[in-house]
PDB file of N, CA and C in Angstrom:
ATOM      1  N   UNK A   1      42.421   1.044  19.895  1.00  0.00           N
ATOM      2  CA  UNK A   1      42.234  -0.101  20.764  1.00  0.00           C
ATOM      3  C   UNK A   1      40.778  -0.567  20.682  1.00  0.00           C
ATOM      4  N   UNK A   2      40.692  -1.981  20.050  1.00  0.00           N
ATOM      5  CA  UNK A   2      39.241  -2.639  20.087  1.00  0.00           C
ATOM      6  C   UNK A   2      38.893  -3.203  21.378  1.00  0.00           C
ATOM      7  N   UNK A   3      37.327  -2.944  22.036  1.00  0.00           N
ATOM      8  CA  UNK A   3      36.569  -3.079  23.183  1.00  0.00           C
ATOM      9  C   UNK A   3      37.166  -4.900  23.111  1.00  0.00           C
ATOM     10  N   UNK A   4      36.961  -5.342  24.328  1.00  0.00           N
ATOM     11  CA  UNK A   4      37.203  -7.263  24.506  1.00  0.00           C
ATOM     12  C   UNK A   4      35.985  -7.481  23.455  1.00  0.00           C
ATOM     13  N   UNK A   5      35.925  -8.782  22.601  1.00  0.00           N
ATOM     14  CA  UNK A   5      34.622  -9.559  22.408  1.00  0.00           C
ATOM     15  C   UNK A   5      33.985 -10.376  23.730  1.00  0.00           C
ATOM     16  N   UNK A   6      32.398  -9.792  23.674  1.00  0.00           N
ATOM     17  CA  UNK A   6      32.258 -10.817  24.560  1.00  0.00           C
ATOM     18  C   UNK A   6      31.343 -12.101  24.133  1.00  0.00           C
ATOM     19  N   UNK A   7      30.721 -13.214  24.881  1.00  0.00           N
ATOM     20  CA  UNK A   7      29.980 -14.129  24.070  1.00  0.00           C
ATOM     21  C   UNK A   7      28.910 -13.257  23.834  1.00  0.00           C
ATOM     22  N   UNK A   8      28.128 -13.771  22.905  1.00  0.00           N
ATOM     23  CA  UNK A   8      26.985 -13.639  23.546  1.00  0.00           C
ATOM     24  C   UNK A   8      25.801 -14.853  22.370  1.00  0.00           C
ATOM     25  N   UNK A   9      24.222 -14.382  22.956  1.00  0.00           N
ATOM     26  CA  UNK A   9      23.603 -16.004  22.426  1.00  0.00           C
ATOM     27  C   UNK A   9      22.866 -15.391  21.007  1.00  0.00           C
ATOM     28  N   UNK A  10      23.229 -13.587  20.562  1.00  0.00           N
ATOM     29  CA  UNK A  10      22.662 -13.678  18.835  1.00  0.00           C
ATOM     30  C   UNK A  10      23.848 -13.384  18.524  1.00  0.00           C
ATOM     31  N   UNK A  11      24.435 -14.146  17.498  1.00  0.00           N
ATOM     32  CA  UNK A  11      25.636 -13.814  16.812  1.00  0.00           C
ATOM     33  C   UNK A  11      24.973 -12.879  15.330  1.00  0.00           C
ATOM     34  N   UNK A  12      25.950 -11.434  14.990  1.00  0.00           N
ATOM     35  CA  UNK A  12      25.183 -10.317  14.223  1.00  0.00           C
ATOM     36  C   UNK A  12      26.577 -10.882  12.914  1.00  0.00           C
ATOM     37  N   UNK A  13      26.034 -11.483  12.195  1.00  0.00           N
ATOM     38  CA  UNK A  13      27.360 -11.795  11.038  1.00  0.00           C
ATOM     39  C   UNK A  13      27.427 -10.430  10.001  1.00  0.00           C
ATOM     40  N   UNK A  14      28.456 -10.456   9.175  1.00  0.00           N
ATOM     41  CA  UNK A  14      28.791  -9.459   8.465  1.00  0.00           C
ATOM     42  C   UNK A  14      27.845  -9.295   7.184  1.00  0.00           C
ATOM     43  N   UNK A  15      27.540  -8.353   6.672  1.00  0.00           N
ATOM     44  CA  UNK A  15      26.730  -8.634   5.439  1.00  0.00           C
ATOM     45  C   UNK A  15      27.923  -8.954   4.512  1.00  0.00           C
ATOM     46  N   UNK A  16      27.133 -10.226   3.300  1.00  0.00           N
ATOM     47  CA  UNK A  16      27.701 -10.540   2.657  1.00  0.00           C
ATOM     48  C   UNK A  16      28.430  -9.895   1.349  1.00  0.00           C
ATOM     49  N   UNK A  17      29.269  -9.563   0.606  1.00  0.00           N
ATOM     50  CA  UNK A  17      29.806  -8.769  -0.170  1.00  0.00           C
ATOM     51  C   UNK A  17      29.926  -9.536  -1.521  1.00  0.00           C
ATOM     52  N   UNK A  18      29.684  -8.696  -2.673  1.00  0.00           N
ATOM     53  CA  UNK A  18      29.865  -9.142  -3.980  1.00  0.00           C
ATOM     54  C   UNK A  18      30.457  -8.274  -4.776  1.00  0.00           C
ATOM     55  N   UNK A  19      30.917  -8.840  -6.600  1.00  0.00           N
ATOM     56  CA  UNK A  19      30.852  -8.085  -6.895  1.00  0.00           C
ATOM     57  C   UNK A  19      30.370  -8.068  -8.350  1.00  0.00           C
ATOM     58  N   UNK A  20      29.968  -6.865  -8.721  1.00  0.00           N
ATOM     59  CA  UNK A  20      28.573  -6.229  -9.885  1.00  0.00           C
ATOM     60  C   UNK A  20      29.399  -6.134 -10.744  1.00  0.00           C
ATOM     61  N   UNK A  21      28.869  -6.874 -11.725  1.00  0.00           N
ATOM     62  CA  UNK A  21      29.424  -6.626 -13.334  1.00  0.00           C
ATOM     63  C   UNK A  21      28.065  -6.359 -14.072  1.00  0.00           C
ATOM     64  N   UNK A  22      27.904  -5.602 -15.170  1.00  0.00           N
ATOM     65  CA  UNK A  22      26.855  -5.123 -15.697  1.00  0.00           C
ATOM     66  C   UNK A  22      26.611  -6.701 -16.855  1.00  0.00           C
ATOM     67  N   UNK A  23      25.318  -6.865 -17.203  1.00  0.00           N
ATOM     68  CA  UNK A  23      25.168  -8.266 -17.859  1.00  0.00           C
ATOM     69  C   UNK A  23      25.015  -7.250 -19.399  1.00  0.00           C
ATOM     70  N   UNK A  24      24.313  -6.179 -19.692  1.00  0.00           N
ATOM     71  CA  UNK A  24      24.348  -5.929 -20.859  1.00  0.00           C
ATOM     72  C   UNK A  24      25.140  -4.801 -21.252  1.00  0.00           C
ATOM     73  N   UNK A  25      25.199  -4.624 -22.814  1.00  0.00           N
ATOM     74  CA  UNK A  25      25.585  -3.215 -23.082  1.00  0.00           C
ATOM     75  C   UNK A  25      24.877  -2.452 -23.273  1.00  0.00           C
ATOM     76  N   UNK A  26      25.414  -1.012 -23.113  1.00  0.00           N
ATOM     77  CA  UNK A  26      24.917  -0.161 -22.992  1.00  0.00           C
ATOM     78  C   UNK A  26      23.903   0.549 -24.076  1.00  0.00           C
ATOM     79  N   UNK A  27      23.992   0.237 -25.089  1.00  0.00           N
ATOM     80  CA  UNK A  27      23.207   0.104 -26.740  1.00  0.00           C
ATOM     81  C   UNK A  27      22.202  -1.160 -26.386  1.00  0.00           C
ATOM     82  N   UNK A  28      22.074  -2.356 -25.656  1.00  0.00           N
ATOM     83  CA  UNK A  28      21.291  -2.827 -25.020  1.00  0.00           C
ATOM     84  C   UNK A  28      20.833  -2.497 -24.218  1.00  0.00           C
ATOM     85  N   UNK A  29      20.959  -1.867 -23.104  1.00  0.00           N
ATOM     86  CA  UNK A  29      20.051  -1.329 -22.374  1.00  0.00           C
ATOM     87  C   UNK A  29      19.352  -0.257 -22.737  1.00  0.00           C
ATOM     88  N   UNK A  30      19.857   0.878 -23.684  1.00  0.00           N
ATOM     89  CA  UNK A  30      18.853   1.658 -24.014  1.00  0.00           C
ATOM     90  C   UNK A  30      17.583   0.915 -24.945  1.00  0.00           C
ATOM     91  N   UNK A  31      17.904  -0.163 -25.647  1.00  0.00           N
ATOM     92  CA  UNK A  31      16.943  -0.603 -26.811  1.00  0.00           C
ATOM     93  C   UNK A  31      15.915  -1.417 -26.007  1.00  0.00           C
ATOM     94  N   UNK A  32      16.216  -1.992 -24.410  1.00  0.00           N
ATOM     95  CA  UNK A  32      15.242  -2.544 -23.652  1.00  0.00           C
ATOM     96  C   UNK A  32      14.738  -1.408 -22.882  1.00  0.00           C
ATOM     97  N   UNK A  33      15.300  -0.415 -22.170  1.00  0.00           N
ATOM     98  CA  UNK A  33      14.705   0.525 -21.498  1.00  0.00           C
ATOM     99  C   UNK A  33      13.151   1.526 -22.905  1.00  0.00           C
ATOM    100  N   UNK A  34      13.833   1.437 -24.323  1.00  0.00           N
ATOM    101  CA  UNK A  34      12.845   1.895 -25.184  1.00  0.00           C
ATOM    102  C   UNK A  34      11.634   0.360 -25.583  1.00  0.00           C
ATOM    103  N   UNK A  35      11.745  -0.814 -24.774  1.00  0.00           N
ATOM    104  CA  UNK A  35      10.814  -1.698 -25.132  1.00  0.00           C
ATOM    105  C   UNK A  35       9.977  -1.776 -24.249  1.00  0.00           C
ATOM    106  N   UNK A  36      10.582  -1.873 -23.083  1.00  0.00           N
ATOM    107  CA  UNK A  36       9.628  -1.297 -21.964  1.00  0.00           C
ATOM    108  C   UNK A  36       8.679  -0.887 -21.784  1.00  0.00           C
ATOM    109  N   UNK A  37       9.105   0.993 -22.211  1.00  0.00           N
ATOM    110  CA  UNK A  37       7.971   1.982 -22.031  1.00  0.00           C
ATOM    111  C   UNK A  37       7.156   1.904 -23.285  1.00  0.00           C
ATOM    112  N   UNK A  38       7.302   0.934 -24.219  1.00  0.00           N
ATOM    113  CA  UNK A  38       6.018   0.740 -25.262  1.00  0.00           C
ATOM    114  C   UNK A  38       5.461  -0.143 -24.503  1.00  0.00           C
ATOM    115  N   UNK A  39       5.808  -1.484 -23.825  1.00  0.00           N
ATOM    116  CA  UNK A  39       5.518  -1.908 -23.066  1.00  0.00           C
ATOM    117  C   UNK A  39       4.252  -1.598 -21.687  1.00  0.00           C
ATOM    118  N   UNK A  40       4.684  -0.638 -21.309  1.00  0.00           N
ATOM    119  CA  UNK A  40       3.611   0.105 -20.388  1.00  0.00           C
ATOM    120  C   UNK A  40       2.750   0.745 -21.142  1.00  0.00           C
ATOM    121  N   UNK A  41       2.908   1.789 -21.899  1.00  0.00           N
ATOM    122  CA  UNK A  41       2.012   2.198 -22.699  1.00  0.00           C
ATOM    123  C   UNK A  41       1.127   1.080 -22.739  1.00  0.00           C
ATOM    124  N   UNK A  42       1.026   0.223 -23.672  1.00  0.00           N
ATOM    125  CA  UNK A  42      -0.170  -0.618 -24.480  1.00  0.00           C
ATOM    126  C   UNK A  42      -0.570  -1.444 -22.812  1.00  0.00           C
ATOM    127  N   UNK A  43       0.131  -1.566 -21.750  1.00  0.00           N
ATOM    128  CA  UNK A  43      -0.654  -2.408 -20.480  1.00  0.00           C
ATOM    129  C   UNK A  43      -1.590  -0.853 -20.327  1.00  0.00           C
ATOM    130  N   UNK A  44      -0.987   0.274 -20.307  1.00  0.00           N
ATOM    131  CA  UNK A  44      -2.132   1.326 -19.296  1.00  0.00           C
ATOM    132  C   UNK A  44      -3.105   1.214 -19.899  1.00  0.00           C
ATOM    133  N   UNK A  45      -3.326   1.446 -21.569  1.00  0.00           N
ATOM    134  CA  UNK A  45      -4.211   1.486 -21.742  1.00  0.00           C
ATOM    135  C   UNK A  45      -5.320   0.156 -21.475  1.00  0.00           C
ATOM    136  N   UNK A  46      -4.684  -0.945 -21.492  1.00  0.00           N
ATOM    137  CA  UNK A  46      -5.679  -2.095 -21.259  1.00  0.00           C
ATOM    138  C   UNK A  46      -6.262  -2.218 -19.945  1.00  0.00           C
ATOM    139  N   UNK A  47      -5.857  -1.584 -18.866  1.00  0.00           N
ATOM    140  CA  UNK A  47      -6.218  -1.540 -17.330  1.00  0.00           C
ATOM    141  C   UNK A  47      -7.286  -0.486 -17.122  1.00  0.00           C
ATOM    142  N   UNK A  48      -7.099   0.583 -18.365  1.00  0.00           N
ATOM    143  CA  UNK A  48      -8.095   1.239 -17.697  1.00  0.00           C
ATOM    144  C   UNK A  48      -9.755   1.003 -18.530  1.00  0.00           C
ATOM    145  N   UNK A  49      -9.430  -0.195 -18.943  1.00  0.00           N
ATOM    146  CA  UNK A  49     -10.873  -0.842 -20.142  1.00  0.00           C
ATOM    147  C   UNK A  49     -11.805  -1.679 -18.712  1.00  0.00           C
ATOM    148  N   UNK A  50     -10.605  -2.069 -17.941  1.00  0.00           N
ATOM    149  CA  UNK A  50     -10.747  -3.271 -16.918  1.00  0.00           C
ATOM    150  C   UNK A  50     -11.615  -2.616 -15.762  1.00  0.00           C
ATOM    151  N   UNK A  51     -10.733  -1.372 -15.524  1.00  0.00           N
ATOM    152  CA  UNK A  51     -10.894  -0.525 -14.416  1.00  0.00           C
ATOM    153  C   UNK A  51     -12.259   0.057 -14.489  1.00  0.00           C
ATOM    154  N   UNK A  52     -12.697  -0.034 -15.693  1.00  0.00           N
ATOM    155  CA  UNK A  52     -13.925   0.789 -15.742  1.00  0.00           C
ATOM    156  C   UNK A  52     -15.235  -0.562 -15.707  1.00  0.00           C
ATOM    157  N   UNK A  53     -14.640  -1.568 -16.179  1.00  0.00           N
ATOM    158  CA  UNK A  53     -16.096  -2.839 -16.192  1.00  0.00           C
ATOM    159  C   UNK A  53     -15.618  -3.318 -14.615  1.00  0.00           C
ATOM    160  N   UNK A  54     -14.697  -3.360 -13.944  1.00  0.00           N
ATOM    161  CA  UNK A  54     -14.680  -3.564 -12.091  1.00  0.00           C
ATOM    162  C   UNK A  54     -15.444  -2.228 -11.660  1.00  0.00           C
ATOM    163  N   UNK A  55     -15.436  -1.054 -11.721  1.00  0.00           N
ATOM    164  CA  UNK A  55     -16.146  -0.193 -11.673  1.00  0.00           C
ATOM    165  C   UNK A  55     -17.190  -0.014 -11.299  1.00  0.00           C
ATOM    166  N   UNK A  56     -18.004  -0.560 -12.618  1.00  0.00           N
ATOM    167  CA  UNK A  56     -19.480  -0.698 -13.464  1.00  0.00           C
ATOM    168  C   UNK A  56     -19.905  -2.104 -11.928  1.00  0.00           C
ATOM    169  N   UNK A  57     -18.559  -2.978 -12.128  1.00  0.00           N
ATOM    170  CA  UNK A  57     -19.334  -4.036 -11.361  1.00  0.00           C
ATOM    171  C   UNK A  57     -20.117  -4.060 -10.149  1.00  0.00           C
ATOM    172  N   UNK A  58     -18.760  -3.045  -9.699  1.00  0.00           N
ATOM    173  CA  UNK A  58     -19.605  -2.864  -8.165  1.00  0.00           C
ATOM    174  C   UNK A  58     -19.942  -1.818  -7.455  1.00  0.00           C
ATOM    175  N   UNK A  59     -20.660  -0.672  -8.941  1.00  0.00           N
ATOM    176  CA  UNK A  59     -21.798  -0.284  -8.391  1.00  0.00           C
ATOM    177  C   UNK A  59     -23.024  -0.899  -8.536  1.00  0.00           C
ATOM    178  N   UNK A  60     -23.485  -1.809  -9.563  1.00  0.00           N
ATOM    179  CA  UNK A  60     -24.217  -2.766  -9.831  1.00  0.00           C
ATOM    180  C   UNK A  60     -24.216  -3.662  -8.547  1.00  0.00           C
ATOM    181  N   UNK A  61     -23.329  -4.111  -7.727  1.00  0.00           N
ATOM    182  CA  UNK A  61     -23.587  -5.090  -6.463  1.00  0.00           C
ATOM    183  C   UNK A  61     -24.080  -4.162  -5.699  1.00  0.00           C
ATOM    184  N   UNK A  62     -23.641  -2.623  -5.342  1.00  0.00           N
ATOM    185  CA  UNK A  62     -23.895  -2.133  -4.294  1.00  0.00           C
ATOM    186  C   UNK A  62     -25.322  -1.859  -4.531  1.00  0.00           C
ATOM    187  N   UNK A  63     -25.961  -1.568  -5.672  1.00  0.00           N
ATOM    188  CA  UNK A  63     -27.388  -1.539  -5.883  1.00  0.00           C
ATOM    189  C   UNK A  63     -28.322  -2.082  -5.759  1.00  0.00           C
ATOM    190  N   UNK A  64     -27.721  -3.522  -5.983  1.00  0.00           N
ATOM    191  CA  UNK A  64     -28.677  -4.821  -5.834  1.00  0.00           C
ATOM    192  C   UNK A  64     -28.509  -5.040  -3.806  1.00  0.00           C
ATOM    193  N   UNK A  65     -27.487  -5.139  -3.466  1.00  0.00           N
ATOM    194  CA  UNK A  65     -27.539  -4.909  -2.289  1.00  0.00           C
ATOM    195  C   UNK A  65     -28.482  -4.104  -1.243  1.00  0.00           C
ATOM    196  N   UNK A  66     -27.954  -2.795  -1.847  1.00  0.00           N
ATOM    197  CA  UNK A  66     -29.189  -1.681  -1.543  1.00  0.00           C
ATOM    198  C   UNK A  66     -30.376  -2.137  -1.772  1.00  0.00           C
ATOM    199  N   UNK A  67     -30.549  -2.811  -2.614  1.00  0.00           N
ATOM    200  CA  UNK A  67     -32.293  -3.052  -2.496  1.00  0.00           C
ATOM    201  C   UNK A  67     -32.627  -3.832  -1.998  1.00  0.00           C
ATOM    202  N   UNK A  68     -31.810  -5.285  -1.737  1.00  0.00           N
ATOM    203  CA  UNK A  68     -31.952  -6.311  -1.352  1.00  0.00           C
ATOM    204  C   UNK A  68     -32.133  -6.022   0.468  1.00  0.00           C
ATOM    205  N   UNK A  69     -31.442  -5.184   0.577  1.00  0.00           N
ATOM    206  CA  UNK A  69     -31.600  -4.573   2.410  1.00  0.00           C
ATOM    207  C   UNK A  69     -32.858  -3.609   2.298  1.00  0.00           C
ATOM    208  N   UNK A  70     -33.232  -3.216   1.613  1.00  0.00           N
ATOM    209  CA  UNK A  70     -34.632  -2.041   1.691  1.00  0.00           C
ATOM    210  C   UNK A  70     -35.362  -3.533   1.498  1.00  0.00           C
ATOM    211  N   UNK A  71     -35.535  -4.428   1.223  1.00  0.00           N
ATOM    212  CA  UNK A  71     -36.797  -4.695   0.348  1.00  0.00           C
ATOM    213  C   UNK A  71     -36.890  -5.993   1.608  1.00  0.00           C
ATOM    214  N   UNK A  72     -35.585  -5.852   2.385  1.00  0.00           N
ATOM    215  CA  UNK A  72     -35.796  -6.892   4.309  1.00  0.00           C
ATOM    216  C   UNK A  72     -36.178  -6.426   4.956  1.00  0.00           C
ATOM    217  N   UNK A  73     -35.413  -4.933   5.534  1.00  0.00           N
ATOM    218  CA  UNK A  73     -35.379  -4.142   6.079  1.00  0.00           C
ATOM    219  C   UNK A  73     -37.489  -3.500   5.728  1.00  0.00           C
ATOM    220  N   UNK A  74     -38.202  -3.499   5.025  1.00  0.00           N
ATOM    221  CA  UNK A  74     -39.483  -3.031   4.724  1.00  0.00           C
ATOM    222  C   UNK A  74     -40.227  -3.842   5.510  1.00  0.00           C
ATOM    223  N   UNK A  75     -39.895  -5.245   4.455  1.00  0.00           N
ATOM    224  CA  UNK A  75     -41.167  -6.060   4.931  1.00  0.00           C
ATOM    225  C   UNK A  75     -40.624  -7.518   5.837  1.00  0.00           C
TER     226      UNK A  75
END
């Protein structure tokens, strides 16, 4: 036995339902899942060329900073 409906002022709708068909085959997906991770490979290495001149950058600001506050901060 279901409780009465009563009104009320948020209506909670059903989630919507679908349905999943796979778009590739399976000999395709392995040959993109293996393009991928060459894929990442050749980005890591380029991030960490980046990672190191953002780095470099701002210890170079924090230095000039640093001095730029000693050299107010003095005189």
């Amino acid at each position: 036995m279901k409780p009465p409906k009563l009104p009320s002022f948020f209506k909670t709708q059903n989630p919507k339902k679908f349905n999943y068909s796979p778009r590739y085959l399976t000999s395709d997906k392995k040959r993109n899942k293996n393009n991928l991770k060459r894929k990442i490979n050749f980005s890591s290495k380029k991030t960490n060329s980046t990672n190191l001149k953002r780095f470099s950058r701002i210890i170079i600001l924090i230095i000039i900073l640093y001095l730029l506050a000693y050299y107010l901060l003095i005189k």
